[in-house]
C-alpha atoms as a PDB file:
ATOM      1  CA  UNK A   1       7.443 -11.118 -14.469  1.00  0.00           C
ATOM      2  CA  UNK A   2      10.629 -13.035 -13.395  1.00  0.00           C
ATOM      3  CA  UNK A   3      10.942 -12.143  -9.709  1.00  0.00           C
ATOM      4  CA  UNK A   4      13.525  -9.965  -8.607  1.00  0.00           C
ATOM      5  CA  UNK A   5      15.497  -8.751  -5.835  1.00  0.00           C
ATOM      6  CA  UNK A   6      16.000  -5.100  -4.555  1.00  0.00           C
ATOM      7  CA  UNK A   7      18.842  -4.364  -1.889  1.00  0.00           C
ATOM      8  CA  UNK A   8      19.100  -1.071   0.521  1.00  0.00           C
ATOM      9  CA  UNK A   9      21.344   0.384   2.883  1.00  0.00           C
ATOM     10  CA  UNK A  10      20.659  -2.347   5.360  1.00  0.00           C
ATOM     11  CA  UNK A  11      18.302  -4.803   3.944  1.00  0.00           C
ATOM     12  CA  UNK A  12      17.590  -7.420   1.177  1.00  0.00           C
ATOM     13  CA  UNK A  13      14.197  -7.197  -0.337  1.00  0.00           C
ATOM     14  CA  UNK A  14      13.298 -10.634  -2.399  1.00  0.00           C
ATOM     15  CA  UNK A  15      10.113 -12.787  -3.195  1.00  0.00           C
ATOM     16  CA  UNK A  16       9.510 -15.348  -0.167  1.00  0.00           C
ATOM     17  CA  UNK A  17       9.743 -18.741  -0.577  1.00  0.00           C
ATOM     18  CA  UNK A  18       8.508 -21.948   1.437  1.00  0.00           C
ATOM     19  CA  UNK A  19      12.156 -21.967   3.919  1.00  0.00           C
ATOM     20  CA  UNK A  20      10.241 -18.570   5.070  1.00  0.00           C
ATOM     21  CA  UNK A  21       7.145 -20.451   5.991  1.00  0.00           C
ATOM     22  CA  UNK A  22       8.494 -20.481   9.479  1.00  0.00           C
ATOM     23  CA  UNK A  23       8.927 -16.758   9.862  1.00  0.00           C
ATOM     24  CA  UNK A  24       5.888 -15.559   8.524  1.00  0.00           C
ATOM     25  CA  UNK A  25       4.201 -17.771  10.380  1.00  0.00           C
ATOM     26  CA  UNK A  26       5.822 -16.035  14.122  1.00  0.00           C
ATOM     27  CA  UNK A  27       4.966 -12.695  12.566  1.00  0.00           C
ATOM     28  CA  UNK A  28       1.741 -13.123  11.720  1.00  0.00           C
ATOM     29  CA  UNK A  29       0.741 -14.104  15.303  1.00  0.00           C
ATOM     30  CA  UNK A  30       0.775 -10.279  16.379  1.00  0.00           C
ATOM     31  CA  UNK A  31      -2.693  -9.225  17.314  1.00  0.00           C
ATOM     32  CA  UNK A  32      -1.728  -5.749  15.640  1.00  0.00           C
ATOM     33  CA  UNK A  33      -1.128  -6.719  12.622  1.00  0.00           C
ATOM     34  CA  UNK A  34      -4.322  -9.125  12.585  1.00  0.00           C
ATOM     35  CA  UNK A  35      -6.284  -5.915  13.508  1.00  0.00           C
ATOM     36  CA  UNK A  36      -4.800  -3.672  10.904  1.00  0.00           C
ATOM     37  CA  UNK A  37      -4.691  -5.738   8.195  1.00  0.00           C
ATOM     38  CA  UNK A  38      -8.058  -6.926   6.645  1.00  0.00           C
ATOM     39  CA  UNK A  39      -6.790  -9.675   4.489  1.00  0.00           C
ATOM     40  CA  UNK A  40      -4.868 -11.304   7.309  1.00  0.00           C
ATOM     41  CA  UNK A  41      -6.971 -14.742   8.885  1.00  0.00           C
ATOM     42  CA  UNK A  42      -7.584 -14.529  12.514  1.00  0.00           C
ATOM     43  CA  UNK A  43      -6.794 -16.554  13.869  1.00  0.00           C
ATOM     44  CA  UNK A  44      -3.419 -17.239  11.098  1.00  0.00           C
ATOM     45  CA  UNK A  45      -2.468 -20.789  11.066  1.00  0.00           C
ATOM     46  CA  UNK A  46       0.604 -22.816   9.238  1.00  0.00           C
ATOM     47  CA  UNK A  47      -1.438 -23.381   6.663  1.00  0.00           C
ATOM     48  CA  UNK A  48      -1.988 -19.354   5.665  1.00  0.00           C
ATOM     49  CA  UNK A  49       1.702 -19.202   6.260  1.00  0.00           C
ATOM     50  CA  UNK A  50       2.350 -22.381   3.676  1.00  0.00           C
ATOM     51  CA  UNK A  51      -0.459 -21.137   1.543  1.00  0.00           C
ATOM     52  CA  UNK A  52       1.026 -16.969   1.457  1.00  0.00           C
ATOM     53  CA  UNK A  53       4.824 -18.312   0.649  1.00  0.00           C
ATOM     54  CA  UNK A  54       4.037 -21.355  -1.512  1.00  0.00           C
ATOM     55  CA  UNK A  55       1.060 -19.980  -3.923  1.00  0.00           C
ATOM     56  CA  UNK A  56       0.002 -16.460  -3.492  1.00  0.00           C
ATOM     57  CA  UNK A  57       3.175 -14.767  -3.896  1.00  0.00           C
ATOM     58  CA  UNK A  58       4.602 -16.631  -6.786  1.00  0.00           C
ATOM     59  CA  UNK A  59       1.348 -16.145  -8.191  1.00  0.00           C
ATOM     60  CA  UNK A  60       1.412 -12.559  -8.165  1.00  0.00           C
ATOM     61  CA  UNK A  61       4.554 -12.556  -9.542  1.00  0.00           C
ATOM     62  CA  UNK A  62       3.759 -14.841 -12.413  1.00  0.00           C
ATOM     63  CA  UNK A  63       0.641 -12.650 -13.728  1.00  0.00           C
ATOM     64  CA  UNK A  64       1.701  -9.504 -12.737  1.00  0.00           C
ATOM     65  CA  UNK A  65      -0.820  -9.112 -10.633  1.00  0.00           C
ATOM     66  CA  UNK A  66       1.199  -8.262  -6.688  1.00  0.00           C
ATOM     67  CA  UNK A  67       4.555  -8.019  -6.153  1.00  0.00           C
ATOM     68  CA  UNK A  68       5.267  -9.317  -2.158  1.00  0.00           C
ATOM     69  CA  UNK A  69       8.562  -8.922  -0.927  1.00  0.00           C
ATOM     70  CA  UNK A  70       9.944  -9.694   2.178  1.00  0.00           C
ATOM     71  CA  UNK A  71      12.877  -7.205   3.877  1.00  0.00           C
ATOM     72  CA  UNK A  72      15.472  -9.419   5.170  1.00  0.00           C
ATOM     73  CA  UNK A  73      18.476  -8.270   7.030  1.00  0.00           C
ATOM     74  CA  UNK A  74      21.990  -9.604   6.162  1.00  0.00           C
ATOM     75  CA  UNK A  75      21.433 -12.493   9.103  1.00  0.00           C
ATOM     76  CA  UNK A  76      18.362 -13.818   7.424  1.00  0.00           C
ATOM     77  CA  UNK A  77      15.811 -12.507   9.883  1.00  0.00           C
ATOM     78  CA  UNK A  78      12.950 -10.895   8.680  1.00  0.00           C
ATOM     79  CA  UNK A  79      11.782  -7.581   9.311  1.00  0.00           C
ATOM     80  CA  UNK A  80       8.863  -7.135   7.415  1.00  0.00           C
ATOM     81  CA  UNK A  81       6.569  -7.033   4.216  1.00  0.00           C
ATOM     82  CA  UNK A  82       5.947  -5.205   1.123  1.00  0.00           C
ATOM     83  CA  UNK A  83       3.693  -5.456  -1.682  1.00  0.00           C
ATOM     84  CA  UNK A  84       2.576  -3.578  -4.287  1.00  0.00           C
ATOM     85  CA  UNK A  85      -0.366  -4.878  -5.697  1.00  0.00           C
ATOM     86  CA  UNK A  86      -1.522  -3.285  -9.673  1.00  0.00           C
ATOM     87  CA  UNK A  87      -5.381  -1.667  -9.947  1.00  0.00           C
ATOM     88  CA  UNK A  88      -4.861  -0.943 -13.294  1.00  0.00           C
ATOM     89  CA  UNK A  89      -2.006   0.234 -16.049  1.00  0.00           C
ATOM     90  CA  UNK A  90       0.531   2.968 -14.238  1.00  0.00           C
ATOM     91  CA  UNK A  91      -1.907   2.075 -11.061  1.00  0.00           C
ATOM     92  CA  UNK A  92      -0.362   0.966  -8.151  1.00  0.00           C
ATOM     93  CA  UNK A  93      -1.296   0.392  -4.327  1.00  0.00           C
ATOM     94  CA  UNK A  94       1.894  -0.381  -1.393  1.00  0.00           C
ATOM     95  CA  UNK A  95       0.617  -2.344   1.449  1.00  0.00           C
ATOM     96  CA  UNK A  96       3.515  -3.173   4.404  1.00  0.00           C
ATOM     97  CA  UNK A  97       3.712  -3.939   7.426  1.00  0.00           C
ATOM     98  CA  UNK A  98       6.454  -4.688  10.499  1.00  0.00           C
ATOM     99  CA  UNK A  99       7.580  -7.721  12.436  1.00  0.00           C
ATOM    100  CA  UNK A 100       6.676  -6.430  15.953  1.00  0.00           C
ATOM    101  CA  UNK A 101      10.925  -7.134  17.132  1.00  0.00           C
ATOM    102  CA  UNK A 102      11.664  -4.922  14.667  1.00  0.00           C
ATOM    103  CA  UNK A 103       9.516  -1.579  14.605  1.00  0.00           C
ATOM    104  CA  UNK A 104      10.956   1.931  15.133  1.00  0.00           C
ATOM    105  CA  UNK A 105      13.891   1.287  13.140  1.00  0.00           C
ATOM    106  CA  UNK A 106      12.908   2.533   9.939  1.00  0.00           C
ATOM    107  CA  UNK A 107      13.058  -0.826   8.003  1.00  0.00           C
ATOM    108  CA  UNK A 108       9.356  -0.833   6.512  1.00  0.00           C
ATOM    109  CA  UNK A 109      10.067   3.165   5.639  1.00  0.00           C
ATOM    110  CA  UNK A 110      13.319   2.639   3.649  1.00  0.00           C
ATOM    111  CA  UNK A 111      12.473  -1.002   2.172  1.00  0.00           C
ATOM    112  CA  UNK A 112       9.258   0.892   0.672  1.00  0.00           C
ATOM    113  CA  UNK A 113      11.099   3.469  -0.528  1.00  0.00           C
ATOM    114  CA  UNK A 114      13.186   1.209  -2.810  1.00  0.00           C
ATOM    115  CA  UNK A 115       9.951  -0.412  -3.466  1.00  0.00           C
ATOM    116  CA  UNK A 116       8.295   3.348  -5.217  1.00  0.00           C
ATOM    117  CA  UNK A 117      11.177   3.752  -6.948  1.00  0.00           C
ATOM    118  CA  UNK A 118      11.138   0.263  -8.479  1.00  0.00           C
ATOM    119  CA  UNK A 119       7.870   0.310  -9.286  1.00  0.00           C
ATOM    120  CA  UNK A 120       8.261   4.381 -10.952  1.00  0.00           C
ATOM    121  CA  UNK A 121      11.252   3.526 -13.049  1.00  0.00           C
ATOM    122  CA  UNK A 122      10.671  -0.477 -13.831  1.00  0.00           C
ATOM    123  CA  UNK A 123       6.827  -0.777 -14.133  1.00  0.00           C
ATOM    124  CA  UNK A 124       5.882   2.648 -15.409  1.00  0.00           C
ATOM    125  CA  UNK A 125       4.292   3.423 -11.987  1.00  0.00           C
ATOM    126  CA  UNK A 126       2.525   7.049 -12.646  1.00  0.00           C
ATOM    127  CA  UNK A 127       0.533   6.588  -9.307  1.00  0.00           C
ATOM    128  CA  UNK A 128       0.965   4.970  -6.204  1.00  0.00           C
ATOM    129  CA  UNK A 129      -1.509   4.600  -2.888  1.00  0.00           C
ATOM    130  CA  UNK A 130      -1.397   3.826  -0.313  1.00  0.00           C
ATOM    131  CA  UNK A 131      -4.482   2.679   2.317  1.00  0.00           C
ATOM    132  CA  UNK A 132      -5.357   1.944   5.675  1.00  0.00           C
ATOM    133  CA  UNK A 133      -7.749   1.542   8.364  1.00  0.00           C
ATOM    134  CA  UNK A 134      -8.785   5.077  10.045  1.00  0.00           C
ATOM    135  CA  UNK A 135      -6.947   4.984  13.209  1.00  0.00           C
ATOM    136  CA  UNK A 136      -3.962   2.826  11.930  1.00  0.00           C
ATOM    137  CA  UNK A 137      -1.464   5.852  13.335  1.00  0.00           C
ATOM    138  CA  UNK A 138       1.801   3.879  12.625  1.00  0.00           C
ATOM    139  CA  UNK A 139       1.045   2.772   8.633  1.00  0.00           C
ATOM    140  CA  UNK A 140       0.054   6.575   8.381  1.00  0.00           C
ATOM    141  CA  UNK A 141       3.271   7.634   9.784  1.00  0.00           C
ATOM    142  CA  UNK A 142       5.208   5.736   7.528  1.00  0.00           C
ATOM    143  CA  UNK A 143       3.077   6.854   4.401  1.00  0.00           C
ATOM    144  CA  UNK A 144       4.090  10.418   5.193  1.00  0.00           C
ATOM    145  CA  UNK A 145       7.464   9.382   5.791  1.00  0.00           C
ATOM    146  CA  UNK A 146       7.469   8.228   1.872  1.00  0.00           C
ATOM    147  CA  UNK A 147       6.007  11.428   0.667  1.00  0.00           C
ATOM    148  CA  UNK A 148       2.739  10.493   0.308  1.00  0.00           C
ATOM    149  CA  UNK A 149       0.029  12.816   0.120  1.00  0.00           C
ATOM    150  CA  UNK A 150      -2.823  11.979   2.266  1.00  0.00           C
ATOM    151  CA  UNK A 151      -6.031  12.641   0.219  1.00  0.00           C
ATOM    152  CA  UNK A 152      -8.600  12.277   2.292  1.00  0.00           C
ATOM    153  CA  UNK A 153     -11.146   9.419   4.261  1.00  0.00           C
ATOM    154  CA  UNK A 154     -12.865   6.458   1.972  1.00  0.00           C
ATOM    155  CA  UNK A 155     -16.518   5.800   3.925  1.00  0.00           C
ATOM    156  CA  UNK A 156     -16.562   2.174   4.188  1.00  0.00           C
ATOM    157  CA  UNK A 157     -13.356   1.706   2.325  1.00  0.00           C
ATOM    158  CA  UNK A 158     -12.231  -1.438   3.497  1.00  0.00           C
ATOM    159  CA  UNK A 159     -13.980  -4.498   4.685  1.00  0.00           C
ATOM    160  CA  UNK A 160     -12.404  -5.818   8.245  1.00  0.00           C
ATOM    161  CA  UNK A 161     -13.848  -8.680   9.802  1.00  0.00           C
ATOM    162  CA  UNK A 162     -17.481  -8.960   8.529  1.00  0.00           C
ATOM    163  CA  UNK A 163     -17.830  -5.059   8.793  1.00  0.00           C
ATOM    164  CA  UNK A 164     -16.977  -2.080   6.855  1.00  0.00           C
ATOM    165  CA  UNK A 165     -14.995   0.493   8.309  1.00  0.00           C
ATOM    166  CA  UNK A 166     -13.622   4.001   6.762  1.00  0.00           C
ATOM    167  CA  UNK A 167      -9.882   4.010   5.103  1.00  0.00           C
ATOM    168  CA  UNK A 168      -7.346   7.052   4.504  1.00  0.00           C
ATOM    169  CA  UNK A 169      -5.847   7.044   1.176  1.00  0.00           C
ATOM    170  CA  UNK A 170      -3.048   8.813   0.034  1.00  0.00           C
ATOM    171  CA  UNK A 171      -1.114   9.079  -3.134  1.00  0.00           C
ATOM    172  CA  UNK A 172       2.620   9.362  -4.233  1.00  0.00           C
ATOM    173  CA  UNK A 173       3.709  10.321  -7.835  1.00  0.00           C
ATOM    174  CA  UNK A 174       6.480  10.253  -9.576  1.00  0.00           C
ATOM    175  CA  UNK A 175       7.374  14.161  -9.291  1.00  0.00           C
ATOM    176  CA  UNK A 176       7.339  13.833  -5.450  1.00  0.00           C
ATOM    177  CA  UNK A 177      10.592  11.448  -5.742  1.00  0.00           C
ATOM    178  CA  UNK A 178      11.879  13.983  -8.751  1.00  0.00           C
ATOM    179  CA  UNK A 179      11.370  11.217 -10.844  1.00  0.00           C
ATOM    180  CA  UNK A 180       9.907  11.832 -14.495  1.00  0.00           C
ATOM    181  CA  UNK A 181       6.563  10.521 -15.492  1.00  0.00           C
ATOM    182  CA  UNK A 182       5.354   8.234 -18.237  1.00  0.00           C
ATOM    183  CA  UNK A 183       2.643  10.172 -18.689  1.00  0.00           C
ATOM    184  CA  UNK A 184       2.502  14.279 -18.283  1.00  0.00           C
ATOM    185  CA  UNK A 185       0.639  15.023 -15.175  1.00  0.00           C
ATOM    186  CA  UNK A 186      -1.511  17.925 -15.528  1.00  0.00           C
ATOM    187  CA  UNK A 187      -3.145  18.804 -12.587  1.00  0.00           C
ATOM    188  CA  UNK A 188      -6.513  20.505 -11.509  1.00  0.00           C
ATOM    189  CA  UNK A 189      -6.201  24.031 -11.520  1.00  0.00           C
ATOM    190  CA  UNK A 190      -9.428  24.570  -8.875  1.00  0.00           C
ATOM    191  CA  UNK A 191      -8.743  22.229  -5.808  1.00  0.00           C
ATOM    192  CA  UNK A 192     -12.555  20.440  -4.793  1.00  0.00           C
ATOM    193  CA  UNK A 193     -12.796  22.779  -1.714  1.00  0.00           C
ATOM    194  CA  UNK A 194     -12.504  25.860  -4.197  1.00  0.00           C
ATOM    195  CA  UNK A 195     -14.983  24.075  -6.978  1.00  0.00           C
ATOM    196  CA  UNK A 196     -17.779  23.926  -3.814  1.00  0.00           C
ATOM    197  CA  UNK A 197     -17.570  27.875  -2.791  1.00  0.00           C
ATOM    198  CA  UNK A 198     -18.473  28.541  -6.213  1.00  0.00           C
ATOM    199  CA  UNK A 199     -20.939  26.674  -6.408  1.00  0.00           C
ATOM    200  CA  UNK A 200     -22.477  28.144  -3.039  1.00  0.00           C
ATOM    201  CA  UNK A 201     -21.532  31.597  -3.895  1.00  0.00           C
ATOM    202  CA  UNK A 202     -22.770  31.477  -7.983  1.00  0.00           C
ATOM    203  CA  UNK A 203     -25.935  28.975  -8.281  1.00  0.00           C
ATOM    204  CA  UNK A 204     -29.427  29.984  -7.810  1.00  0.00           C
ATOM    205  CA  UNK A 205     -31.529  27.118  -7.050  1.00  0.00           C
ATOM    206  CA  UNK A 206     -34.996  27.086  -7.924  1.00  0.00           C
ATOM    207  CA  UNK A 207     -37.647  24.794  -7.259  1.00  0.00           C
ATOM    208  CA  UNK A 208     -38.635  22.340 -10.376  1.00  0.00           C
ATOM    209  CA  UNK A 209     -42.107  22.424 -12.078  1.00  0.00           C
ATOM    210  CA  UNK A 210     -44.147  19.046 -12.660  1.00  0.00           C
ATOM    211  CA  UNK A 211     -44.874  18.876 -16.186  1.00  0.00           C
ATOM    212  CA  UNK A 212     -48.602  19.309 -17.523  1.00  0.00           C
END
């Protein structure tokens, strides 16, 4: 896909580019976003910066793989970034995060709502997730901020610095936005917790036999 550019109430969402080598580069050096974010060197160098802006964004773009933007405000300065990286057709996951200047103004929350609704209405989106570190209170916050449903813990769901720790995940659909489908959702008329009381209230369990 050609890249594109989305625009909000306050901010300009577009691809990056090497003149925002500089920027990421300043961002990237706070210790809470190292911790957070798995995929982020520690420590992060020019040359992740120069690497991020010059070859792995375009590159998502180009096979369709991620789509990174960064949320610029009118002056240039940037705020944050998005991405919303595809697991598989109508599959999507968001990943964000804040410059630390800039956090607890709602940037990240309304660039990634332009994001969902880009990637509902332009890429056929019929799921979205979102994921993050147990104890990561602020991407959480934001997640719920979106709409999205918080499904429950991953055990060992992401890999962070030679270990793996547990992740939340949490979906957002279409219908949560009042946005129509691609596909008709039909969901689960017995919720998991419901499917395990019958099972515990129904089954008889009896011991098995060893063949003769």
């Amino acid at each position: 896909m050609d890249p594109v550019e989305l625009t909000t109430e306050r901010l300009l969402l577009r691809p990056v580019r090497p003149d925002d080598t500089e920027a990421v580069l300043a961002a990237a050096q706070d210790p809470a976003i190292q911790r957070w974010i798995s995929s982020f060197p520690s420590p992060y160098l020019r040359e992740h910066a120069e690497t991020f802006v010059g070859r792995t964004a375009p590159e998502g773009w180009a096979d369709d793989s991620m789509y990174t933007f960064g949320a610029f405000l009118p002056a240039g300065e940037l705020t944050g970034m998005l991405s919303l990286a595809m697991r598989g057709p109508g599959h999507g996951e968001l990943g964000y995060w804040a410059a630390r200047e800039h956090r607890g103004r709602g940037y990240v929350t309304e660039a990634a709502s332009a994001v969902a609704r880009w990637a509902f209405t332009t890429l056929s989106v019929d799921r979205l997730e979102w994921r993050a570190e147990v104890g990561n209170g602020a991407s959480r916050a934001v997640a719920e901020r979106l709409g999205f449903t918080v499904e429950g813990v991953l055990r060992a769901g992401v890999g962070s610095r030679g270990v793996r720790r547990d992740s939340w995940v949490g979906s957002l659909l279409p219908s949560d936005l009042g946005l129509r489908s691609t596909l008709p959702y039909l969901p689960a008329r017995t919720q998991p917790s419901e499917v395990k009381a019958q099972v515990g209230e129904d089954c008889r369990w009896h011991p098995l036999s060893s063949p003769s």
